[in-house]
PDB file of N, CA and C in Angstrom:
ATOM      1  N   UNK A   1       3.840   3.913  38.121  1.00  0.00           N
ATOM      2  CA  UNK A   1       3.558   2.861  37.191  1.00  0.00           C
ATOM      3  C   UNK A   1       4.872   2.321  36.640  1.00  0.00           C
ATOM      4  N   UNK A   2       5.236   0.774  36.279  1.00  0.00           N
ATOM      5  CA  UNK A   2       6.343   0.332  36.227  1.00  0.00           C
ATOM      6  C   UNK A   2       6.131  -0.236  34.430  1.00  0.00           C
ATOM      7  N   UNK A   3       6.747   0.192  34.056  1.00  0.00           N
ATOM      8  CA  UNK A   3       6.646  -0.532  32.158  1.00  0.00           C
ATOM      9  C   UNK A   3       7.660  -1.460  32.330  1.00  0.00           C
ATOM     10  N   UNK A   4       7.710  -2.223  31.343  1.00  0.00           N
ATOM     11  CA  UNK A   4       8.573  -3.418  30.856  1.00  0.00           C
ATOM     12  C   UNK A   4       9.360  -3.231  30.037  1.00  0.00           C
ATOM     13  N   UNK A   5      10.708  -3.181  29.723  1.00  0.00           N
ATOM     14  CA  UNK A   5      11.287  -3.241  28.532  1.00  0.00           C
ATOM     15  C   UNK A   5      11.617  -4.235  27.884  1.00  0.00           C
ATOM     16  N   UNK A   6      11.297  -4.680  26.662  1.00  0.00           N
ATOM     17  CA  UNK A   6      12.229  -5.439  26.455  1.00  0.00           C
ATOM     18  C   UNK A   6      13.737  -5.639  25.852  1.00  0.00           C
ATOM     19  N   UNK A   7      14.527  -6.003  26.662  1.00  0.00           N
ATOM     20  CA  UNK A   7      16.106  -5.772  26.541  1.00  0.00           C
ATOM     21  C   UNK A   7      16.807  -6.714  25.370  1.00  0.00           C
ATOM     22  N   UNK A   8      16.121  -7.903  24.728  1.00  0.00           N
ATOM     23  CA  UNK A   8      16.434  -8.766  23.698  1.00  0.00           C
ATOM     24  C   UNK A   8      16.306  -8.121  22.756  1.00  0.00           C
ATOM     25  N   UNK A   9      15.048  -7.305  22.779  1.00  0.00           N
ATOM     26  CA  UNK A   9      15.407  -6.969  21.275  1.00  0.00           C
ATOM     27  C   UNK A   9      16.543  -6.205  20.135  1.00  0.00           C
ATOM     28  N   UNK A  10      16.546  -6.856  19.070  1.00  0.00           N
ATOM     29  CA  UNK A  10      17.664  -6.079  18.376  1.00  0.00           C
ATOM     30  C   UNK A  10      17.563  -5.069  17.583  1.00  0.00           C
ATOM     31  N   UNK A  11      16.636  -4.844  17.238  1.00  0.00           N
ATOM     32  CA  UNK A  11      16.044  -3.944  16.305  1.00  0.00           C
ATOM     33  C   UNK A  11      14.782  -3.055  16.445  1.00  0.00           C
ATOM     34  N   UNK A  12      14.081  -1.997  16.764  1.00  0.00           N
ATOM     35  CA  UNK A  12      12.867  -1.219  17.043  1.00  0.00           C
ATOM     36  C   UNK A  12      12.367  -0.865  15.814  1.00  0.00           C
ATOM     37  N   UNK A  13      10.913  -0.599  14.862  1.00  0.00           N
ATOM     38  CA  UNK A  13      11.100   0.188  14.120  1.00  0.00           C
ATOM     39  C   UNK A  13      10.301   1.404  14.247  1.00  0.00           C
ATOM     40  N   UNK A  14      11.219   2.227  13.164  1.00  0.00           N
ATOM     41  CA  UNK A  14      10.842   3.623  13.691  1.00  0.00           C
ATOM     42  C   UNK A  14      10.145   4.049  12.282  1.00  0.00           C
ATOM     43  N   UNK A  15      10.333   3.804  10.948  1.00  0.00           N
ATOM     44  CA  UNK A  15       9.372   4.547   9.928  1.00  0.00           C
ATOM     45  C   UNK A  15       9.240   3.675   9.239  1.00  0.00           C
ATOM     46  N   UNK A  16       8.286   4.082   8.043  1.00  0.00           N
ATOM     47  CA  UNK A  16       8.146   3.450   6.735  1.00  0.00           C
ATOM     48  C   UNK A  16       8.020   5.008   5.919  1.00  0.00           C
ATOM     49  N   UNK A  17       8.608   5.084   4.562  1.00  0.00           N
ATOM     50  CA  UNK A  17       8.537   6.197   3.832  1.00  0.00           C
ATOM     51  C   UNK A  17       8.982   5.121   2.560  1.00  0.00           C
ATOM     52  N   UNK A  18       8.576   6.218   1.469  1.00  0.00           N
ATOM     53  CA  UNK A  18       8.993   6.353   0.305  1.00  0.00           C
ATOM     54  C   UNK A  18       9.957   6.543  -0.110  1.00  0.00           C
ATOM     55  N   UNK A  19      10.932   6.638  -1.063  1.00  0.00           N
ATOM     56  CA  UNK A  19      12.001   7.259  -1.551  1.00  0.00           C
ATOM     57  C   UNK A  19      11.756   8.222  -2.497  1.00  0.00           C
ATOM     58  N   UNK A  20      12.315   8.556  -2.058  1.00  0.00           N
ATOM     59  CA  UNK A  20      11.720  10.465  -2.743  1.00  0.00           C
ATOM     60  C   UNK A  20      12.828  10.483  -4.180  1.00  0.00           C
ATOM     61  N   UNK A  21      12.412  11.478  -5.096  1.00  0.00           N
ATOM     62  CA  UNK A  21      13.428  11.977  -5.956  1.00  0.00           C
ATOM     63  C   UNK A  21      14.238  10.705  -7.366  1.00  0.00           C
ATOM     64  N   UNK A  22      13.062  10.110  -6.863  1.00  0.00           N
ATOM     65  CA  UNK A  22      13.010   8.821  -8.329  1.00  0.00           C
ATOM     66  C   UNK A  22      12.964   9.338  -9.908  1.00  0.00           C
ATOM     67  N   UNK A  23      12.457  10.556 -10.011  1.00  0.00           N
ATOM     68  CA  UNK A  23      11.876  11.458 -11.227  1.00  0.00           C
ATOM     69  C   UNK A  23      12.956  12.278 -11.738  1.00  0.00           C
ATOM     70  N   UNK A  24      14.091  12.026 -10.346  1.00  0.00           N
ATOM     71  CA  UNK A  24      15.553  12.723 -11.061  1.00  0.00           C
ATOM     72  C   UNK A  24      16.131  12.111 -11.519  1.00  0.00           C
ATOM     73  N   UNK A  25      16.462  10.691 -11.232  1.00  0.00           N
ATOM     74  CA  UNK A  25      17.232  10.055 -11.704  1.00  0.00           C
ATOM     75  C   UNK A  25      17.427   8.729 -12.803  1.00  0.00           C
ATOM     76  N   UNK A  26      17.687   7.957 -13.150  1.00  0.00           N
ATOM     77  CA  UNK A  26      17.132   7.047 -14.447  1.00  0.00           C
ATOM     78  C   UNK A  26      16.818   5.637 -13.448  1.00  0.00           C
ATOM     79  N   UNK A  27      15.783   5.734 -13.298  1.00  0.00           N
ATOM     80  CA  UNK A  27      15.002   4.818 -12.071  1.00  0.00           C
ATOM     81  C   UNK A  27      15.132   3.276 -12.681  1.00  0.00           C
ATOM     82  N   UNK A  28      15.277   3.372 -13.991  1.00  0.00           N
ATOM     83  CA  UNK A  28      15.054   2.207 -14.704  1.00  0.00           C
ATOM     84  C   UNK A  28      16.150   0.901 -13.918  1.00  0.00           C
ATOM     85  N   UNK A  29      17.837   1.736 -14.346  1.00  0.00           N
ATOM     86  CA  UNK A  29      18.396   1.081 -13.713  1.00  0.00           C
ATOM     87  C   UNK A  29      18.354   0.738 -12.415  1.00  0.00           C
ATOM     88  N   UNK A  30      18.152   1.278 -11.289  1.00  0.00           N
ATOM     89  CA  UNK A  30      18.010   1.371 -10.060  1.00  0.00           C
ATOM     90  C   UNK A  30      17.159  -0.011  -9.817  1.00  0.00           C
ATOM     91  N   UNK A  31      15.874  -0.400 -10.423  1.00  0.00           N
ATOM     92  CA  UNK A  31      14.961  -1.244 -10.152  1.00  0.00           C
ATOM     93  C   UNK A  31      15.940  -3.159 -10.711  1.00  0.00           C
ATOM     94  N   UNK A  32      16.394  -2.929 -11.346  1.00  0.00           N
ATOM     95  CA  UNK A  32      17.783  -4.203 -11.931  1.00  0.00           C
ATOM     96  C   UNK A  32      18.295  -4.680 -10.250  1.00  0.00           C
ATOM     97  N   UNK A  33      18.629  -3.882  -9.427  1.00  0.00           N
ATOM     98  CA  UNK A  33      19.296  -4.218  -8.438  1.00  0.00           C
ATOM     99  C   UNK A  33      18.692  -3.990  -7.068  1.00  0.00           C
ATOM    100  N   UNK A  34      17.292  -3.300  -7.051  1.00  0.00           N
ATOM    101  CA  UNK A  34      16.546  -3.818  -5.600  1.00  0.00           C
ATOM    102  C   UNK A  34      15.841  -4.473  -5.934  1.00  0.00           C
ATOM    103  N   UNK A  35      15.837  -5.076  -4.698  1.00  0.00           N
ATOM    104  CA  UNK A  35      14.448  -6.127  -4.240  1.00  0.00           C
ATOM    105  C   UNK A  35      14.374  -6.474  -2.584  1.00  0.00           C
ATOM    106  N   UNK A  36      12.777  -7.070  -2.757  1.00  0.00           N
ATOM    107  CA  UNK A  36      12.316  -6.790  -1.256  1.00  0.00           C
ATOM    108  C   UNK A  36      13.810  -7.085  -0.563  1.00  0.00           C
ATOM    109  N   UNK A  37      13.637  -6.563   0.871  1.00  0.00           N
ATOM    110  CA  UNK A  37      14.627  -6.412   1.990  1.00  0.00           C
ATOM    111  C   UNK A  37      16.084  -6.431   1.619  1.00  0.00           C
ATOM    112  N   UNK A  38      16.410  -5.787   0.272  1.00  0.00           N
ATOM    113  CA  UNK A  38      17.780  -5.197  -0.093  1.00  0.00           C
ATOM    114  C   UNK A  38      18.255  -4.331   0.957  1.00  0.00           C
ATOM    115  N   UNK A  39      18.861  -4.307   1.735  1.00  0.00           N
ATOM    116  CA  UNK A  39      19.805  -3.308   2.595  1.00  0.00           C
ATOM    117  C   UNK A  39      19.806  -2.417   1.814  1.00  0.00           C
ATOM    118  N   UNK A  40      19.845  -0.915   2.593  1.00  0.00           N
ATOM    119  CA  UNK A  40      20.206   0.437   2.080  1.00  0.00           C
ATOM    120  C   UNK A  40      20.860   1.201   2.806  1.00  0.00           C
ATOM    121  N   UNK A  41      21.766   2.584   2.357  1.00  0.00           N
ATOM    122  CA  UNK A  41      22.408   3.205   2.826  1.00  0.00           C
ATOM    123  C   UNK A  41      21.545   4.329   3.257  1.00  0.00           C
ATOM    124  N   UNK A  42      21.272   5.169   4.437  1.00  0.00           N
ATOM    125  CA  UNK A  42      20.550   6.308   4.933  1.00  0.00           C
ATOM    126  C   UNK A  42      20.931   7.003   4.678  1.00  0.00           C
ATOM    127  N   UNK A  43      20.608   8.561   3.375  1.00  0.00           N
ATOM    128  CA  UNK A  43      21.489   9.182   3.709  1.00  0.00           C
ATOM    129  C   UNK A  43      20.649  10.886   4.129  1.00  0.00           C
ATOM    130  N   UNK A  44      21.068  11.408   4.403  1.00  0.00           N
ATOM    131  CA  UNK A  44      19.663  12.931   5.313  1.00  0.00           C
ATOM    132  C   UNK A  44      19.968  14.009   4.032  1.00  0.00           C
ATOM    133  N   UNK A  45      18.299  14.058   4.426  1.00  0.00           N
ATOM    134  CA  UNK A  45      17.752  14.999   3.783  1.00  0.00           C
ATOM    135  C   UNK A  45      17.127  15.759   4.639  1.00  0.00           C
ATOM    136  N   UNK A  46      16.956  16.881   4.154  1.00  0.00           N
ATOM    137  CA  UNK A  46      16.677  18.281   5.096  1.00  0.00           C
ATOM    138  C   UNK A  46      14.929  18.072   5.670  1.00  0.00           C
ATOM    139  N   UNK A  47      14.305  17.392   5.201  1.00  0.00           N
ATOM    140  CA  UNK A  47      12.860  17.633   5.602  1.00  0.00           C
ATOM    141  C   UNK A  47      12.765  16.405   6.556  1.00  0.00           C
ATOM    142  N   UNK A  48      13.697  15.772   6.955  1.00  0.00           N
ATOM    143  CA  UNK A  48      13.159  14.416   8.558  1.00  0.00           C
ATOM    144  C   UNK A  48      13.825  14.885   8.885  1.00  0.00           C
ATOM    145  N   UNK A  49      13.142  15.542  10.090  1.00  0.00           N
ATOM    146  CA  UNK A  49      13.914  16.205  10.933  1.00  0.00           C
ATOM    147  C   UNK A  49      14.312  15.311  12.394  1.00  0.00           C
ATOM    148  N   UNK A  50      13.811  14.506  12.549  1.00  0.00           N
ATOM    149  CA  UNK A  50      13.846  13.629  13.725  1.00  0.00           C
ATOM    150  C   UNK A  50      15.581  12.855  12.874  1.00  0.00           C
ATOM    151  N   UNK A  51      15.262  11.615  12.023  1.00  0.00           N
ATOM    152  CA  UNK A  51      16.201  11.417  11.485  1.00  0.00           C
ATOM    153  C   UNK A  51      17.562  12.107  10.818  1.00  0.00           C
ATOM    154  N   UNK A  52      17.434  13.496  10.310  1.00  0.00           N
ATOM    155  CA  UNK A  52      18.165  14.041  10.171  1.00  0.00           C
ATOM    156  C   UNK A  52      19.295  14.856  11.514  1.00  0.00           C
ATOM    157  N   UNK A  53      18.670  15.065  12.749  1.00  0.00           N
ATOM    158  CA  UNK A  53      19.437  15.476  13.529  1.00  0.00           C
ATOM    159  C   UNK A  53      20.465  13.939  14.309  1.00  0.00           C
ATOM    160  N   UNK A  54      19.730  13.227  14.604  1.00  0.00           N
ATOM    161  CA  UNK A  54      20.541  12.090  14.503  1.00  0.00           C
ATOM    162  C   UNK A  54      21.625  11.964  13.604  1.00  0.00           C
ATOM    163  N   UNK A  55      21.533  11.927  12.641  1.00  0.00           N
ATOM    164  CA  UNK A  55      22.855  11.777  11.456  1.00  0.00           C
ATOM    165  C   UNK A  55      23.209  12.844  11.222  1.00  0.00           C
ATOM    166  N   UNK A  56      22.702  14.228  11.899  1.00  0.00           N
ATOM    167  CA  UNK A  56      24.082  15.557  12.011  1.00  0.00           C
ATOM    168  C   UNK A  56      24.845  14.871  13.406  1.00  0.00           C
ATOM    169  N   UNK A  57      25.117  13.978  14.240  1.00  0.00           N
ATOM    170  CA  UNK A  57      25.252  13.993  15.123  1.00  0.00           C
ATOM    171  C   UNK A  57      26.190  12.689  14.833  1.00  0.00           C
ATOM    172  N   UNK A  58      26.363  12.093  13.858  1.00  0.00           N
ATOM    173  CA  UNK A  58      27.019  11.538  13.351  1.00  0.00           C
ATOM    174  C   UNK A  58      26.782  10.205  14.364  1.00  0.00           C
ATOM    175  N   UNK A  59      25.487   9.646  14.410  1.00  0.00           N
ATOM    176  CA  UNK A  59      25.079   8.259  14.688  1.00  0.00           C
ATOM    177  C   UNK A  59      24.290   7.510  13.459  1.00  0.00           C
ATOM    178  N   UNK A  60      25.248   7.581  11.939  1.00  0.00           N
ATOM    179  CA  UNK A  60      25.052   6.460  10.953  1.00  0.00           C
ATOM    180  C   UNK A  60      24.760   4.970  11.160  1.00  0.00           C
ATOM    181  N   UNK A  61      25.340   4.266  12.037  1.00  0.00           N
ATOM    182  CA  UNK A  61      25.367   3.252  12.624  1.00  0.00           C
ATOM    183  C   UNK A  61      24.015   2.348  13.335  1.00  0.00           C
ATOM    184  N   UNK A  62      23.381   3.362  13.558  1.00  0.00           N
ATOM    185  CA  UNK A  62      21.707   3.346  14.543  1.00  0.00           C
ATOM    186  C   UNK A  62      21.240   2.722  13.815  1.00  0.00           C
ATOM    187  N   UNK A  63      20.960   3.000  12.308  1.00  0.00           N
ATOM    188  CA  UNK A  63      19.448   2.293  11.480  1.00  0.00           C
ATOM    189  C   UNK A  63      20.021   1.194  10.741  1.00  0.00           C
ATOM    190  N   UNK A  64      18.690   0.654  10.349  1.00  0.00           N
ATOM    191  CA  UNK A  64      18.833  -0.441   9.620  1.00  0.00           C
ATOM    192  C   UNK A  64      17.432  -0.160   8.605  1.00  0.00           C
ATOM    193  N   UNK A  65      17.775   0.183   6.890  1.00  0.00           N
ATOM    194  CA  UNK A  65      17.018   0.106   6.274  1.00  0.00           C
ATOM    195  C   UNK A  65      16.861  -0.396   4.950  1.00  0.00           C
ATOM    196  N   UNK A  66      15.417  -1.181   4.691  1.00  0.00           N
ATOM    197  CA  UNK A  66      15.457  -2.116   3.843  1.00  0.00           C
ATOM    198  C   UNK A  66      14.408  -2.416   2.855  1.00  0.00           C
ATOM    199  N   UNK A  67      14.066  -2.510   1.437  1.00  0.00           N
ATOM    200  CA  UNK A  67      13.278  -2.153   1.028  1.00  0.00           C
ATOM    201  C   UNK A  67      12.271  -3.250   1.593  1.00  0.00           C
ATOM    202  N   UNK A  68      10.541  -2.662   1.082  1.00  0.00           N
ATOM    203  CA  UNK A  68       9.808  -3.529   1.635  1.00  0.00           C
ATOM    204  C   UNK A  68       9.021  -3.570   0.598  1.00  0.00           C
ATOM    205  N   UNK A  69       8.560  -2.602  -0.323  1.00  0.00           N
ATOM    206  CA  UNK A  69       8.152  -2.647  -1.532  1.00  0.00           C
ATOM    207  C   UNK A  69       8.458  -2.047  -2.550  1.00  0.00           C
ATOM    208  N   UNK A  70       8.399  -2.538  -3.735  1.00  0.00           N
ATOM    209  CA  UNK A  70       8.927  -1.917  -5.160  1.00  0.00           C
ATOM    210  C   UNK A  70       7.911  -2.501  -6.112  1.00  0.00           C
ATOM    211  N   UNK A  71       7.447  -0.849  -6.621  1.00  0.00           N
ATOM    212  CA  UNK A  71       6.167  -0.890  -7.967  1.00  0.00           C
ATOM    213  C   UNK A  71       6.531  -0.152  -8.301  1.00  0.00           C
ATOM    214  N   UNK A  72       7.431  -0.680  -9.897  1.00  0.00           N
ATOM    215  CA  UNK A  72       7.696   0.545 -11.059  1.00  0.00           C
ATOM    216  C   UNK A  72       6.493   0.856 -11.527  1.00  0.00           C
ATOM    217  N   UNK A  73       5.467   0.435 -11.564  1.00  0.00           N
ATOM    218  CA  UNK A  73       4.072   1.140 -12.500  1.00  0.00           C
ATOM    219  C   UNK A  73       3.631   2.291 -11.428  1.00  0.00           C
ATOM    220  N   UNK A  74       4.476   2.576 -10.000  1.00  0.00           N
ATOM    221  CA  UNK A  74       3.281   3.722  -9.170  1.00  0.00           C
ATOM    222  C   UNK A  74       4.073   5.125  -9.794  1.00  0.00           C
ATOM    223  N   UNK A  75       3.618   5.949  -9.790  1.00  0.00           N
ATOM    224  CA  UNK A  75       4.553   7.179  -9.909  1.00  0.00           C
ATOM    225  C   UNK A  75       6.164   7.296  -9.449  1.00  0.00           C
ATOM    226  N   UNK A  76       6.585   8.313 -10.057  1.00  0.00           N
ATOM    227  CA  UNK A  76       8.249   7.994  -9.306  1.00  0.00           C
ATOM    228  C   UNK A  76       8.264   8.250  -7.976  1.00  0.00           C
ATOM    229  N   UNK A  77       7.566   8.774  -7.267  1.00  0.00           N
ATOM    230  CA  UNK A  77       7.675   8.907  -5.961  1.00  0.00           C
ATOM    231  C   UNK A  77       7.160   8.051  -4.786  1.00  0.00           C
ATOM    232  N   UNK A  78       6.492   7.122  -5.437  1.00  0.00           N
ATOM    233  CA  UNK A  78       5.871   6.669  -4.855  1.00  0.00           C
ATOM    234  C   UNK A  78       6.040   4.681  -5.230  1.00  0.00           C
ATOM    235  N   UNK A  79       7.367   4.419  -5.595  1.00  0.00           N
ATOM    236  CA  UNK A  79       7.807   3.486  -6.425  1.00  0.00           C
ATOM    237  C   UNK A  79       8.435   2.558  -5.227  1.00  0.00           C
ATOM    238  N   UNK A  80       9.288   2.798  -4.628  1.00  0.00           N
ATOM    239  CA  UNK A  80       9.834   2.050  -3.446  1.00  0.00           C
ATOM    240  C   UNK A  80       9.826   2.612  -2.132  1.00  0.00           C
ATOM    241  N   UNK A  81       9.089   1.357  -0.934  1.00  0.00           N
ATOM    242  CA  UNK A  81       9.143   1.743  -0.227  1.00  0.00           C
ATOM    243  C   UNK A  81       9.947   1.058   0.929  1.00  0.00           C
ATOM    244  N   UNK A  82      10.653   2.024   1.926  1.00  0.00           N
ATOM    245  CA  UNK A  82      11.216   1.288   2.586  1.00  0.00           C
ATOM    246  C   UNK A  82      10.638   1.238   4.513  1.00  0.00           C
ATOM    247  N   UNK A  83      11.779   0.741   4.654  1.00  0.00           N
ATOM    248  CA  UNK A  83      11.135   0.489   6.748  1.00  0.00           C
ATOM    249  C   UNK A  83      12.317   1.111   7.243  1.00  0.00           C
ATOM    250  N   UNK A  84      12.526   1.814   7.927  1.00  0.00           N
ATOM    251  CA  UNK A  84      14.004   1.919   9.096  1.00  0.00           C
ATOM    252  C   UNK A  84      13.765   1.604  10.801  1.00  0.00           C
ATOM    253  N   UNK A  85      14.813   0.721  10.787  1.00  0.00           N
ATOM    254  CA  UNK A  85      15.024   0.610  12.033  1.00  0.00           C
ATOM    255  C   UNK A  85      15.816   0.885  13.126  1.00  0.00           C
ATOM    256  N   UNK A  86      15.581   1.291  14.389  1.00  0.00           N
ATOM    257  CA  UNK A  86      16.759   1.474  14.960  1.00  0.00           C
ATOM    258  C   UNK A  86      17.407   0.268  16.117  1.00  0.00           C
ATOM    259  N   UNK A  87      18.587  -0.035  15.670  1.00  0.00           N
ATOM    260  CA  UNK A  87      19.369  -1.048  16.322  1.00  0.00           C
ATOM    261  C   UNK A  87      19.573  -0.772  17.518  1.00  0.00           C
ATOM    262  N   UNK A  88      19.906  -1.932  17.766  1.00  0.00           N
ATOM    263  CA  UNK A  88      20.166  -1.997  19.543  1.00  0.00           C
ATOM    264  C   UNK A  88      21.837  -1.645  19.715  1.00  0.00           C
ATOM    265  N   UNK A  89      22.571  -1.446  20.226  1.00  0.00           N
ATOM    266  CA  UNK A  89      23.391  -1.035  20.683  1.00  0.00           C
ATOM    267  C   UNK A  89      24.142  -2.055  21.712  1.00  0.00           C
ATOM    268  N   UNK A  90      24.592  -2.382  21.631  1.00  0.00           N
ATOM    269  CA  UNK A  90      25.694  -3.236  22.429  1.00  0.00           C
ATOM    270  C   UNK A  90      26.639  -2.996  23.188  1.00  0.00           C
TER     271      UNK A  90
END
């Protein structure tokens, strides 16, 4: 059986999650400066393990992630959410 790729594309996506650990920090400010599709920095945490071995492997460069929603009234954990993607490579 023969699949198709497609080779244009620039971007795949691979999750949507939450941002965890809002309840540690003073969230208030944080919400002043995102908004939808704000760029973000990835950084690993021990429980994605798919994503996390990637970035022990020191391929930072791969994703692209960006918020997609933000509700200060949901719980802190459950307040912003984002998408990651993985880039195409050139």
């Amino acid at each position: 059986m023969q699949t198709s790729v497609n080779r244009t594309a620039r971007k795949v996506h691979l999750d949507n999650f939450h941002i965890a650990g809002f309840s540690y920090w003073d969230v208030c400010e944080a919400f002043e400066y995102l908004k939808i599709g704000t760029k973000l920095d990835l950084v690993r945490e021990a429980d994605n393990h798919d994503i996390s071995k990637y970035l022990d492997m020191g391929l930072e460069g791969i994703y692209e992630v960006r918020d997609t929603r933000i509700t200060p009234e949901n719980h802190p954990e459950g307040q912003v959410e984002v998408i990651i993607y993985i880039l195409a490579q050139e």
